[in-house]
N, C-alpha and C. Protein backbone atom coordinates (compact mmCIF):
# COMPACT_ATOMS: atom_id res chain seq x y z
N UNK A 1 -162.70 -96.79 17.95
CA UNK A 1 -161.43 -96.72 17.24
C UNK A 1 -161.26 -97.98 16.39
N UNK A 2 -161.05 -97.55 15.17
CA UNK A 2 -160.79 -98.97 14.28
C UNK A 2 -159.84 -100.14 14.68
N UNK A 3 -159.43 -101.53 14.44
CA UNK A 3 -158.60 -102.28 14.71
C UNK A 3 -157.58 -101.79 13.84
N UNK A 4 -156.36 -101.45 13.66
CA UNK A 4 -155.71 -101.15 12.52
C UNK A 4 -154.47 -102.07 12.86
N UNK A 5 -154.17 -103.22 11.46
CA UNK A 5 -153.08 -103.84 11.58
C UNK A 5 -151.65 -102.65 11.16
N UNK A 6 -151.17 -102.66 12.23
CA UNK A 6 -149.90 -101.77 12.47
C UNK A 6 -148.67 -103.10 11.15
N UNK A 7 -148.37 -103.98 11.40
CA UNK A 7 -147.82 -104.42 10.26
C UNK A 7 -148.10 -103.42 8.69
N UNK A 8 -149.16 -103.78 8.69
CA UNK A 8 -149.50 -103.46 6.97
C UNK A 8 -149.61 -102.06 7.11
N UNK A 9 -149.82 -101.04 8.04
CA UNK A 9 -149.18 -99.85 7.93
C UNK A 9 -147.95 -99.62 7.92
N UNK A 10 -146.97 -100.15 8.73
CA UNK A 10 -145.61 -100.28 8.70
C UNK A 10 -145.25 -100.14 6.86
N UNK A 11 -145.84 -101.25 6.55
CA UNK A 11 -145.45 -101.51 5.45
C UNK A 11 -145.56 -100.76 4.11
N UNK A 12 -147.15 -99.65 4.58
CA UNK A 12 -147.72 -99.01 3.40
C UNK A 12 -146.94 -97.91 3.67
N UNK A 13 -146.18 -97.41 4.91
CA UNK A 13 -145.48 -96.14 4.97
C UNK A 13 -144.30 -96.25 4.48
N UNK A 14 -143.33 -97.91 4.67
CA UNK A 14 -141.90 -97.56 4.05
C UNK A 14 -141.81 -97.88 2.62
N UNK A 15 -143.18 -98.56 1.99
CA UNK A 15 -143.34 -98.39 0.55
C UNK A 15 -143.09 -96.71 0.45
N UNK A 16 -144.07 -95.89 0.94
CA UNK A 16 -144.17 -94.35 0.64
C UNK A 16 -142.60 -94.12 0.87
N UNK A 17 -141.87 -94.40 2.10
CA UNK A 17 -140.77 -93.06 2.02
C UNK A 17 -140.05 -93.72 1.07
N UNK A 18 -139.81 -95.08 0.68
CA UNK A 18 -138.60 -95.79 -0.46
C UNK A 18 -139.28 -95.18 -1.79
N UNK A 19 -140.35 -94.59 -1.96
CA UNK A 19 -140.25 -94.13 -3.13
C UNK A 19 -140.24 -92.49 -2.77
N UNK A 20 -140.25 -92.24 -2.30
CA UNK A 20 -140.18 -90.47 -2.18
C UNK A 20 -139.16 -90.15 -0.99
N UNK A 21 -138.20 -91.04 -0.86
CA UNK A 21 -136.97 -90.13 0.47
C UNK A 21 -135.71 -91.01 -1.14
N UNK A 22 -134.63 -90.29 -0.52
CA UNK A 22 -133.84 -90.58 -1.27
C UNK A 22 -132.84 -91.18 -0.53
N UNK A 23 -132.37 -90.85 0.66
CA UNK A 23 -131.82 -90.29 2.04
C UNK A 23 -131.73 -91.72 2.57
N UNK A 24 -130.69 -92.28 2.74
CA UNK A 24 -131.07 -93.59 3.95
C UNK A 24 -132.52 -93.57 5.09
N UNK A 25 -132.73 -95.01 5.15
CA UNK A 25 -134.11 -95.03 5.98
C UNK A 25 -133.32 -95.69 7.15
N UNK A 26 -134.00 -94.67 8.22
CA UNK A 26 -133.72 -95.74 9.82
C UNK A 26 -135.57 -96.37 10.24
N UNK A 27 -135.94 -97.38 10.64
CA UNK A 27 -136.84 -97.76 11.48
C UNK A 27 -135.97 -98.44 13.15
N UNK A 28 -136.85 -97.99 13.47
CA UNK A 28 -136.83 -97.52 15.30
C UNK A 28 -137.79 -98.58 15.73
N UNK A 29 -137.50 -99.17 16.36
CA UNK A 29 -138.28 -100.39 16.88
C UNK A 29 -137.84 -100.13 18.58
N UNK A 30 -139.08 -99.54 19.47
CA UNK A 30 -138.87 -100.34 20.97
C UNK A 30 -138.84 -101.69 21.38
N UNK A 31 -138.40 -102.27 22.14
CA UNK A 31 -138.02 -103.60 22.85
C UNK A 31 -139.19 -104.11 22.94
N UNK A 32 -139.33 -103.89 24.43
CA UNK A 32 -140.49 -104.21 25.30
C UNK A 32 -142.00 -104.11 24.87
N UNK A 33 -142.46 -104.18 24.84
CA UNK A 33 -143.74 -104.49 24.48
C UNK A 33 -144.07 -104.12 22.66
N UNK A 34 -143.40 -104.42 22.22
CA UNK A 34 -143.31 -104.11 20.40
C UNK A 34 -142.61 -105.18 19.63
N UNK A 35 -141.39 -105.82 20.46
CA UNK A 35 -140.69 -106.78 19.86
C UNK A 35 -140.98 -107.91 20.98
N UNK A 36 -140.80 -107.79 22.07
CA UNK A 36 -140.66 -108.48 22.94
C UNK A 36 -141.88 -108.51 23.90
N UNK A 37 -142.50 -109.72 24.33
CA UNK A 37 -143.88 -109.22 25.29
C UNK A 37 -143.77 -109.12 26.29
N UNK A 38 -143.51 -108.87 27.24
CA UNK A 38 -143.01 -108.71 28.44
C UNK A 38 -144.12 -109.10 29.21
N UNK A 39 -145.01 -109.74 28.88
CA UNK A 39 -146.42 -110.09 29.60
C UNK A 39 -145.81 -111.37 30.48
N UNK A 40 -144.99 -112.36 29.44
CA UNK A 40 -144.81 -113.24 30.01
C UNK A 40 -143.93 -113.27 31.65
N UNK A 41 -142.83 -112.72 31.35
CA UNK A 41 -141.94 -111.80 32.13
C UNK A 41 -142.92 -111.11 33.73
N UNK A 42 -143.54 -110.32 33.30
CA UNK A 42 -144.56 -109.75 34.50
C UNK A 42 -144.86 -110.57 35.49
N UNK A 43 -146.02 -111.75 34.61
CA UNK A 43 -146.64 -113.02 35.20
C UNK A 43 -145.56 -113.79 36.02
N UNK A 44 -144.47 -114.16 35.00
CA UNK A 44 -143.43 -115.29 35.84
C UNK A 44 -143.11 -114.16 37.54
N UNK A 45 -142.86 -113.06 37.27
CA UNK A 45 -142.10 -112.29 37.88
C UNK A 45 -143.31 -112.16 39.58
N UNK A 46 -144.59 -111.71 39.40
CA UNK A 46 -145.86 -111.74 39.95
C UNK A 46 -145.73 -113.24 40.61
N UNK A 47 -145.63 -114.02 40.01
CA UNK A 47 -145.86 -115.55 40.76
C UNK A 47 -144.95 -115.88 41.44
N UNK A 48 -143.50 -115.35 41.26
CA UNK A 48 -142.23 -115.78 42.05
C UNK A 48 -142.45 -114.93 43.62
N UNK A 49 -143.28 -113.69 43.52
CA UNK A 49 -143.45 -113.13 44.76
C UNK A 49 -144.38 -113.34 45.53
N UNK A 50 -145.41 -114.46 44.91
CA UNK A 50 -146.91 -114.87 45.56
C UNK A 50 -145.73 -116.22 46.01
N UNK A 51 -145.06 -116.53 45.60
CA UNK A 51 -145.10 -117.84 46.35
C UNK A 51 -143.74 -117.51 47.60
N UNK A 52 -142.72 -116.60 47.49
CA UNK A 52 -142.24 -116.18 48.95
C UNK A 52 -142.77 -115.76 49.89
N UNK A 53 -144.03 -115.20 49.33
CA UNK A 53 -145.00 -114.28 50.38
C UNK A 53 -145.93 -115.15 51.02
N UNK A 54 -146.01 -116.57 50.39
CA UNK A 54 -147.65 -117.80 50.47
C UNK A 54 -148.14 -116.73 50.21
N UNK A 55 -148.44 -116.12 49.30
CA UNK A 55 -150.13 -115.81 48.80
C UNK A 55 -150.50 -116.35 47.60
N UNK A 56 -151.71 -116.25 46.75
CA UNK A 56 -152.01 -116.67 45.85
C UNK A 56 -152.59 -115.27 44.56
N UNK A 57 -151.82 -114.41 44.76
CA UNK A 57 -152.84 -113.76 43.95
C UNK A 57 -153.08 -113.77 42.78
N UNK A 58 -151.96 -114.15 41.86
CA UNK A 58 -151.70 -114.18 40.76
C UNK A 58 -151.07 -115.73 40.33
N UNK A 59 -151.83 -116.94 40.86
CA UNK A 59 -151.03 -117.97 40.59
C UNK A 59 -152.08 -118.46 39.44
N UNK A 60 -153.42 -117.88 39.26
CA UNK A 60 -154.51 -118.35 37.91
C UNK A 60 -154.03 -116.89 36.78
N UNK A 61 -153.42 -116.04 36.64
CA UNK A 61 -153.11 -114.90 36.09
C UNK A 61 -152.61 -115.25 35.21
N UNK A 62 -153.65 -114.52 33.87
CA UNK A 62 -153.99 -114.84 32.36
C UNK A 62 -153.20 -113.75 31.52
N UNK A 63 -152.83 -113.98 31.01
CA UNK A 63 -151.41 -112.84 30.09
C UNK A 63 -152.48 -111.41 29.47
N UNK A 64 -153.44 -112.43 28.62
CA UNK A 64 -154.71 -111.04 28.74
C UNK A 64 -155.50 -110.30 29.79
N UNK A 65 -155.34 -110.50 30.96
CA UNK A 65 -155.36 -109.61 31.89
C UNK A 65 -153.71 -108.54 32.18
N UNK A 66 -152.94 -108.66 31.70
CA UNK A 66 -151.88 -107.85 31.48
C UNK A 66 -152.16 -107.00 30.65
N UNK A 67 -152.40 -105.91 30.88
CA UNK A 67 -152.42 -105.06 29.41
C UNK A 67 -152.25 -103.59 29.66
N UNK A 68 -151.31 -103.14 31.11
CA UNK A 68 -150.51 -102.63 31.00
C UNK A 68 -148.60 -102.50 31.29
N UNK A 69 -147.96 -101.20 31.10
CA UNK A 69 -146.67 -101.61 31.17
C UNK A 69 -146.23 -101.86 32.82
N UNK A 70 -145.31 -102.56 33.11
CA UNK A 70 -144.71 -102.27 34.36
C UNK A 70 -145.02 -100.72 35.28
N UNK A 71 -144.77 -99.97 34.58
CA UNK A 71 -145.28 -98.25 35.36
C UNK A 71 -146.30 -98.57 35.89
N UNK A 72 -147.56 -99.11 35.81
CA UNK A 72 -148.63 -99.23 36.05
C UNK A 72 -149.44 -99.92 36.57
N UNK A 73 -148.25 -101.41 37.42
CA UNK A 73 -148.76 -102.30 37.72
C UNK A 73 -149.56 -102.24 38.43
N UNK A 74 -149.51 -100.95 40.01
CA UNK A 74 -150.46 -101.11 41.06
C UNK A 74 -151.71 -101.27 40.19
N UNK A 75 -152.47 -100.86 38.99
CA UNK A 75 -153.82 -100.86 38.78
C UNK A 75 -153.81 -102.75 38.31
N UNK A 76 -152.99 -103.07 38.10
CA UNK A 76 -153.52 -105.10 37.97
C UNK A 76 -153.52 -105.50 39.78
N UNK A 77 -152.60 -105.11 40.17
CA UNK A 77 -152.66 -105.38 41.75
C UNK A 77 -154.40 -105.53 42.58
N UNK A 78 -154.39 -103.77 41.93
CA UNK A 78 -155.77 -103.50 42.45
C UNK A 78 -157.36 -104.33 41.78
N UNK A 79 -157.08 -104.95 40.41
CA UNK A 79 -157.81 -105.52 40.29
C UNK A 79 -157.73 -107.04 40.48
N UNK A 80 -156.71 -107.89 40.99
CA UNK A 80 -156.28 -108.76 41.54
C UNK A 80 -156.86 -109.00 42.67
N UNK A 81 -157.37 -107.58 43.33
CA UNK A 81 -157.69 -107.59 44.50
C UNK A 81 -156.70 -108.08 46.03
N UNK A 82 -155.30 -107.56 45.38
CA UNK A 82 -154.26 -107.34 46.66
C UNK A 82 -154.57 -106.26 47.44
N UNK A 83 -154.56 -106.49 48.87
CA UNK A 83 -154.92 -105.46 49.78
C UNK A 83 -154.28 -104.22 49.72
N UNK A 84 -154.45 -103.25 49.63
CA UNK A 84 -153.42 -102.16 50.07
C UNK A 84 -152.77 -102.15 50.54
N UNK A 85 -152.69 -102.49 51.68
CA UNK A 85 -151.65 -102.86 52.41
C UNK A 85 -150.58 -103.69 51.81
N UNK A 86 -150.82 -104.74 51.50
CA UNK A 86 -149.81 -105.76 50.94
C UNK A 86 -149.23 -105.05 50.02
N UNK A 87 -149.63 -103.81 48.82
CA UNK A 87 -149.37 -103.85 47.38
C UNK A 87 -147.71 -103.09 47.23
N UNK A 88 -147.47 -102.42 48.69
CA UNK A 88 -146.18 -102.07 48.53
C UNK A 88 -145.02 -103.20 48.38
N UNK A 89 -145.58 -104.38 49.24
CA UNK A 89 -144.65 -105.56 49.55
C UNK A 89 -144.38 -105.67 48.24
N UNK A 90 -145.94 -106.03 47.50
CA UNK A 90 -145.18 -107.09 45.93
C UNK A 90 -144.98 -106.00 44.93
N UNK A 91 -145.09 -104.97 44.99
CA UNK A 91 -144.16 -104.12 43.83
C UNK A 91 -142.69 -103.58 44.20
N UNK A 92 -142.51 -104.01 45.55
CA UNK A 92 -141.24 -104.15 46.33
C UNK A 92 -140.34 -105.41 45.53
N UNK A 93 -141.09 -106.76 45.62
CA UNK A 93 -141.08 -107.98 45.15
C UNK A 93 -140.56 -107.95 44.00
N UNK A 94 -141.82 -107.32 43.04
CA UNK A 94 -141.56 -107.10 41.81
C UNK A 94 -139.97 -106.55 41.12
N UNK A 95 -139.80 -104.86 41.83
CA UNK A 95 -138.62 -104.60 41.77
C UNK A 95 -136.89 -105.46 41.69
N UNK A 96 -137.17 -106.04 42.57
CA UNK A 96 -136.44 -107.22 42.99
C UNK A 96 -135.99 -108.19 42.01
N UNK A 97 -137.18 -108.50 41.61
CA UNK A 97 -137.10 -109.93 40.96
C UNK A 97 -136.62 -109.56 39.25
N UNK A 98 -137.33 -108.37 38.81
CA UNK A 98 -137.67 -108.31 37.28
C UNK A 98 -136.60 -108.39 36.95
N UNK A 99 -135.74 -107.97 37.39
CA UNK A 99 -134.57 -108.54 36.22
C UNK A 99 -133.45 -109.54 36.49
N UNK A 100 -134.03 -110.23 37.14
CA UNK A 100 -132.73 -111.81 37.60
C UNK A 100 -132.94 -112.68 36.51
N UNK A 101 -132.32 -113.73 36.64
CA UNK A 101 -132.04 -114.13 35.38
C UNK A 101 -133.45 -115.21 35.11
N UNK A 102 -133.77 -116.10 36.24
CA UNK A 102 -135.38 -116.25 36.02
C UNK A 102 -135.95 -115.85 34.82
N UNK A 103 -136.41 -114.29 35.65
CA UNK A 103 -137.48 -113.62 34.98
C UNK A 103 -136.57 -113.30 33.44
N UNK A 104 -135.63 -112.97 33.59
CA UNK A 104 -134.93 -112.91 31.73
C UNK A 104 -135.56 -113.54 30.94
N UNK A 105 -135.64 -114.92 31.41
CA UNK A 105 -135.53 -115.98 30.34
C UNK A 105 -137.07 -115.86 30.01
N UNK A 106 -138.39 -115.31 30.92
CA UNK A 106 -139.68 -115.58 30.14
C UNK A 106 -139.64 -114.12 29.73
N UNK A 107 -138.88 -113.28 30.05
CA UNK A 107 -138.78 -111.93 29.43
C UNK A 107 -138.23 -111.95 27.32
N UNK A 108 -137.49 -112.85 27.40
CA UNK A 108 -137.40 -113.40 26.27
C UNK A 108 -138.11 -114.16 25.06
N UNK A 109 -139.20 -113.42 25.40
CA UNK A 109 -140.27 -114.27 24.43
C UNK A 109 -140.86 -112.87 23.38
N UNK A 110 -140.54 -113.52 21.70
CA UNK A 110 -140.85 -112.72 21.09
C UNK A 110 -142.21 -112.48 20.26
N UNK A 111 -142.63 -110.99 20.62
CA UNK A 111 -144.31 -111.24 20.07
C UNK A 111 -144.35 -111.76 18.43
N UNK A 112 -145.31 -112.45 17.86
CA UNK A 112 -145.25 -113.38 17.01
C UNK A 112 -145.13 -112.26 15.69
N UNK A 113 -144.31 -112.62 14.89
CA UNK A 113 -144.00 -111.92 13.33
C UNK A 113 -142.66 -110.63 13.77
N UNK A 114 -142.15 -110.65 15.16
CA UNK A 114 -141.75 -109.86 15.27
C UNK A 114 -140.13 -109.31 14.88
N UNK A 115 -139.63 -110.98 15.22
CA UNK A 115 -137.97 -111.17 14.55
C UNK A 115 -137.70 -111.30 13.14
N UNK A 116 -139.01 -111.50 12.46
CA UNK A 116 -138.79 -112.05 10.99
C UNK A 116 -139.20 -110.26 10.29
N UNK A 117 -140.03 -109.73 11.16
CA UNK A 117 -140.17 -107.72 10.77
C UNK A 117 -138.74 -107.32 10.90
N UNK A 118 -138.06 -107.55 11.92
CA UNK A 118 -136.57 -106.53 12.02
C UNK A 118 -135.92 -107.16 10.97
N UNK A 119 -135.52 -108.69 10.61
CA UNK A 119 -134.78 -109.02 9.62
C UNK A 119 -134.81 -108.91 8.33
N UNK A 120 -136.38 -108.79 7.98
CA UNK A 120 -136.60 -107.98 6.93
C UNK A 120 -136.15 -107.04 5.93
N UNK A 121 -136.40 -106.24 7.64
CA UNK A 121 -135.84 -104.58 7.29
C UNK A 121 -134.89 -104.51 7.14
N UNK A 122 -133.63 -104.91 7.78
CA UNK A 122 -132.28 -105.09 7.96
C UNK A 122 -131.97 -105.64 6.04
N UNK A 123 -132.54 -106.06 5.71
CA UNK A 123 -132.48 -106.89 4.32
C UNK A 123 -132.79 -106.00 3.58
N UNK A 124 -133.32 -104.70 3.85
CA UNK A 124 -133.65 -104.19 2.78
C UNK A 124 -132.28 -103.02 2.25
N UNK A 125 -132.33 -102.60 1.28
CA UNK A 125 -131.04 -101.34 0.76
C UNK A 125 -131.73 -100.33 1.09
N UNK A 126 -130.72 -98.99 1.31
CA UNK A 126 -130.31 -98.47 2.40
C UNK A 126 -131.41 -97.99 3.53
N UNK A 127 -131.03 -99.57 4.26
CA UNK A 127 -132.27 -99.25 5.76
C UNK A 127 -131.43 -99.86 6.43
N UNK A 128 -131.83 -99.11 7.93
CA UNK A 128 -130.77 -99.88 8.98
C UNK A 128 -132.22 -99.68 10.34
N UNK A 129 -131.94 -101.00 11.17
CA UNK A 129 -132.17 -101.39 12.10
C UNK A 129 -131.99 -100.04 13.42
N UNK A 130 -132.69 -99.64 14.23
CA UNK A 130 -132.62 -99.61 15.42
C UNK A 130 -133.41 -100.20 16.32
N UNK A 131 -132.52 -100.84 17.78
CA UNK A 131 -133.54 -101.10 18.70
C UNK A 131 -133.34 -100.07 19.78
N UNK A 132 -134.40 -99.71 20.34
CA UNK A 132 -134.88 -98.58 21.36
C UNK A 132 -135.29 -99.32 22.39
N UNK A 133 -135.03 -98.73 23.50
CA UNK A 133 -135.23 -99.45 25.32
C UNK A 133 -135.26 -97.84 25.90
N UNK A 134 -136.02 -98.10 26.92
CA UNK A 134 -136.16 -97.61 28.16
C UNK A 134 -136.57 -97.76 29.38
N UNK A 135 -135.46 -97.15 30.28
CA UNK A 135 -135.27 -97.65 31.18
C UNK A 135 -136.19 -97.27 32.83
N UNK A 136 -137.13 -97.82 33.60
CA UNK A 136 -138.09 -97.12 34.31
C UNK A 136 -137.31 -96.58 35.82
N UNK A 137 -137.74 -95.31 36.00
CA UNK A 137 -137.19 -94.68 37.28
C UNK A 137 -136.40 -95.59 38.17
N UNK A 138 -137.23 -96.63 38.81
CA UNK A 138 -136.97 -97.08 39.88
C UNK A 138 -135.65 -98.47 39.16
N UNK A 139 -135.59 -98.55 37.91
CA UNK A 139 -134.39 -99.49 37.33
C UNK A 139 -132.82 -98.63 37.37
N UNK A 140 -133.26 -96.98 37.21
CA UNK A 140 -132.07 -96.30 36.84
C UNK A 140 -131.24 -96.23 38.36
N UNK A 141 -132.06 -96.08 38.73
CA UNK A 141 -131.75 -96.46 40.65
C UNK A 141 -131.11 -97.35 40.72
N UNK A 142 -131.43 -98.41 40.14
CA UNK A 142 -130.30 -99.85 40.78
C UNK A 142 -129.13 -99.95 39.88
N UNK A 143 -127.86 -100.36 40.53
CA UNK A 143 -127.06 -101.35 39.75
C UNK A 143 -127.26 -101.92 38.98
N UNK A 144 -127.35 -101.87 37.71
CA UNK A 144 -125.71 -101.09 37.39
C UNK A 144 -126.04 -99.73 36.55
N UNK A 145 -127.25 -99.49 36.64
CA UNK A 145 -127.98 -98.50 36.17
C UNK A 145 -128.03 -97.05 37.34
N UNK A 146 -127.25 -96.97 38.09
CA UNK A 146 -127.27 -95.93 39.21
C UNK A 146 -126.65 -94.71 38.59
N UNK A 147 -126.32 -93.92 39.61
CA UNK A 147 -125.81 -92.81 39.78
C UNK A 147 -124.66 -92.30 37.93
N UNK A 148 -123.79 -93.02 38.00
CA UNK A 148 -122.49 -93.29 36.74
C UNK A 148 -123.30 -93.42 35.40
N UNK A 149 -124.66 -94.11 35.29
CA UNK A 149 -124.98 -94.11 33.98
C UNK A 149 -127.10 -93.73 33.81
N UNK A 150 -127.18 -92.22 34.18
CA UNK A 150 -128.20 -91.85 34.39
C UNK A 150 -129.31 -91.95 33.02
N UNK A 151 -128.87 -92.11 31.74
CA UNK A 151 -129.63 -91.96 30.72
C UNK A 151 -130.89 -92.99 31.08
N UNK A 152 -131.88 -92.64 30.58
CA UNK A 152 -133.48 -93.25 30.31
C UNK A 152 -133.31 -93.84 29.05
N UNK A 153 -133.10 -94.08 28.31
CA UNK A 153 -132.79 -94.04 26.80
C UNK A 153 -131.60 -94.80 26.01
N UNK A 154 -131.62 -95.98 25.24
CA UNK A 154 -130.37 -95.96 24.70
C UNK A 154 -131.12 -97.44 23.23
N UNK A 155 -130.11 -96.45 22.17
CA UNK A 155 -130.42 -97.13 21.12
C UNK A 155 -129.10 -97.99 20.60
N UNK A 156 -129.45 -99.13 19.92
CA UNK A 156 -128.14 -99.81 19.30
C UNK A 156 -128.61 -99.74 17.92
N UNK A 157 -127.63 -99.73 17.13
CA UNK A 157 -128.25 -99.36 15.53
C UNK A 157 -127.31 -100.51 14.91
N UNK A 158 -127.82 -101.46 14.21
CA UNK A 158 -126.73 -102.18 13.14
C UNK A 158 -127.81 -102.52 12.15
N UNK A 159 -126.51 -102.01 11.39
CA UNK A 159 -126.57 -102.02 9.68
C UNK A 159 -125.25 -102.52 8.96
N UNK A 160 -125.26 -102.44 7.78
CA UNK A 160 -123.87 -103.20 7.31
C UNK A 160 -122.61 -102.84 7.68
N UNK A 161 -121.95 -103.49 8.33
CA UNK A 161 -120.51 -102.94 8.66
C UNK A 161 -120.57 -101.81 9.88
N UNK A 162 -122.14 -101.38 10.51
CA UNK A 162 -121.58 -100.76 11.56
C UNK A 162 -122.26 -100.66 12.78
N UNK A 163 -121.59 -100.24 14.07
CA UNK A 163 -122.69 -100.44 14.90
C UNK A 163 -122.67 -99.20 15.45
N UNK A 164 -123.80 -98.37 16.15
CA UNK A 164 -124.17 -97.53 17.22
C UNK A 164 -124.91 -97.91 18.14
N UNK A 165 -124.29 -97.43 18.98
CA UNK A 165 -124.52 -97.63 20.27
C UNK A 165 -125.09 -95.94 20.98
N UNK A 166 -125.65 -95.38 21.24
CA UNK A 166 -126.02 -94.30 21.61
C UNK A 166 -126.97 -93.57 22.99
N UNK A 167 -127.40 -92.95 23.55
CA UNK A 167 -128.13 -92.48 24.20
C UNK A 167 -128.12 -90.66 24.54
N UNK A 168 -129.34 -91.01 25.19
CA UNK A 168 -129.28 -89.51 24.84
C UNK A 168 -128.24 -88.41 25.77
N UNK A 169 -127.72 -89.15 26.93
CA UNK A 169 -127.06 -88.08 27.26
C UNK A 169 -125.53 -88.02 27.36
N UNK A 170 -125.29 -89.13 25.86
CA UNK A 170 -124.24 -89.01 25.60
C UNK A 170 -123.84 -88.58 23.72
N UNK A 171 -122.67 -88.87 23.60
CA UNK A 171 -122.91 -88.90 22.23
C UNK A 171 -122.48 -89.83 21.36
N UNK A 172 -123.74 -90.09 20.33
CA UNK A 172 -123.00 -91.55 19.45
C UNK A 172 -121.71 -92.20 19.39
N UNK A 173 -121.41 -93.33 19.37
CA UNK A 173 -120.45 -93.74 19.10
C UNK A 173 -120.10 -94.47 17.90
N UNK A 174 -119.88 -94.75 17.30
CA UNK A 174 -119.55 -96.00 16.13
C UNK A 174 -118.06 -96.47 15.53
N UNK A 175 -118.26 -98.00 15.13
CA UNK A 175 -117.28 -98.06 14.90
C UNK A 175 -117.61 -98.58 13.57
N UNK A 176 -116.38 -99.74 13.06
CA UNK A 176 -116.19 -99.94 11.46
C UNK A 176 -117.19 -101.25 11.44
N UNK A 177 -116.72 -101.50 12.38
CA UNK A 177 -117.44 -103.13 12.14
C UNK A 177 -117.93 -103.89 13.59
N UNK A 178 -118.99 -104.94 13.63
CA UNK A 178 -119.35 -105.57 14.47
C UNK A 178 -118.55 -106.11 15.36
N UNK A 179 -117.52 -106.45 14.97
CA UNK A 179 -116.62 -106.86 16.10
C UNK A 179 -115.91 -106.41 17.29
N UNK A 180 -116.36 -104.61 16.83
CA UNK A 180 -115.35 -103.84 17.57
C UNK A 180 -116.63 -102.79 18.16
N UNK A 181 -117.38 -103.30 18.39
CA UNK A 181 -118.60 -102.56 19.19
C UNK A 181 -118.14 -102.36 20.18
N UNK A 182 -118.66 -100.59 20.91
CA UNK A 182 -118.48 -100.21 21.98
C UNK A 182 -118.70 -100.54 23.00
N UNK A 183 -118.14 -100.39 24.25
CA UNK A 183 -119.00 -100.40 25.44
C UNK A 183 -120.02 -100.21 25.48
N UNK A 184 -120.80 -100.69 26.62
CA UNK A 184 -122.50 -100.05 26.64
C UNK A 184 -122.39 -98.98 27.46
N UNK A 185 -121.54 -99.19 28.06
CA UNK A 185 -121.82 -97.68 28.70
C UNK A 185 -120.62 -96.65 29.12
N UNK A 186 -121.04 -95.45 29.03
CA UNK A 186 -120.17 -93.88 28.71
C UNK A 186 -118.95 -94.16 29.51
């Protein structure tokens, strides 16, 4: 499979629709692993549970050995060479930890060219911004993501003067202006 820089496709496609759509342009950008790397996040998150547990499994753990999403961790586990036994503990661990405020803060690291792509776009006439998230089984389960707010899914859209806030198993909201953005949730 070729290397293909996804930038300069990005770029050769919204040349194409700005000359052949007439129609406002939306680009859709996911979070997590597109804007944001979440590699870092994983690792911090992996090491905070090797060291409650004293183990070591992941305290030499190289960001390029990450290279899949959270869904999928047991297969780094397994090549980590955590026992079976143990692997329920630290994706137990894992659960736990990924989203305290810790792990936020290395969750907050943006993949390189990635904030200066959305602002771009946002800069351009008539294009508007979305960011896209989703949310994994075992997150919709917890607080504050339980039972009251079941969606997998939720986009925020700003563009000039307005914001959406949306998901799928509700229905858009918007208002006039940034200041008066909705709740996040239904």
């Amino acid at each position: 499979m070729p290397n293909i820089d996804w930038m300069q496709a990005l770029a050769a496609h919204y040349r194409t629709a700005c000359s052949t759509q007439t129609a406002p342009l939306l680009l859709l950008c996911d979070i997590d692993d597109t804007l944001l790397d979440t590699r870092f996040m994983i690792r911090a998150v992996l090491q905070t549970g090797d060291a409650e547990r004293g183990t070591r499994y992941f305290a030499d753990l190289e960001l390029d050995e990450i290279w899949m999403a959270e869904s999928r961790l047991a297969e780094l586990l397994a090549l980590r060479g955590v026992p079976q036994a143990e692997q329920a503990a630290v994706l137990s661990s894992y659960a736990q930890h990924a989203w305290s405020a810790p792990a936020l803060r290395h969750w907050q690291t943006a993949l390189p060219g990635a904030m200066q792509m959305v602002a771009w776009f946002q800069q351009q006439p008539r294009t508007s911004v979305a960011l896209v998230t989703g949310r994994s089984a075992w997150m919709r389960a917890e607080p504050p993501f339980d039972s009251d707010f079941t969606c997998s899914t939720v986009a925020i859209v700003v563009s000039p003067g307005k914001v959406v806030i949306s998901a799928p198993c509700d229905q858009p909201r918007f208002t006039d202006s940034c200041s008066e953005a909705p709740e996040s949730r239904p």
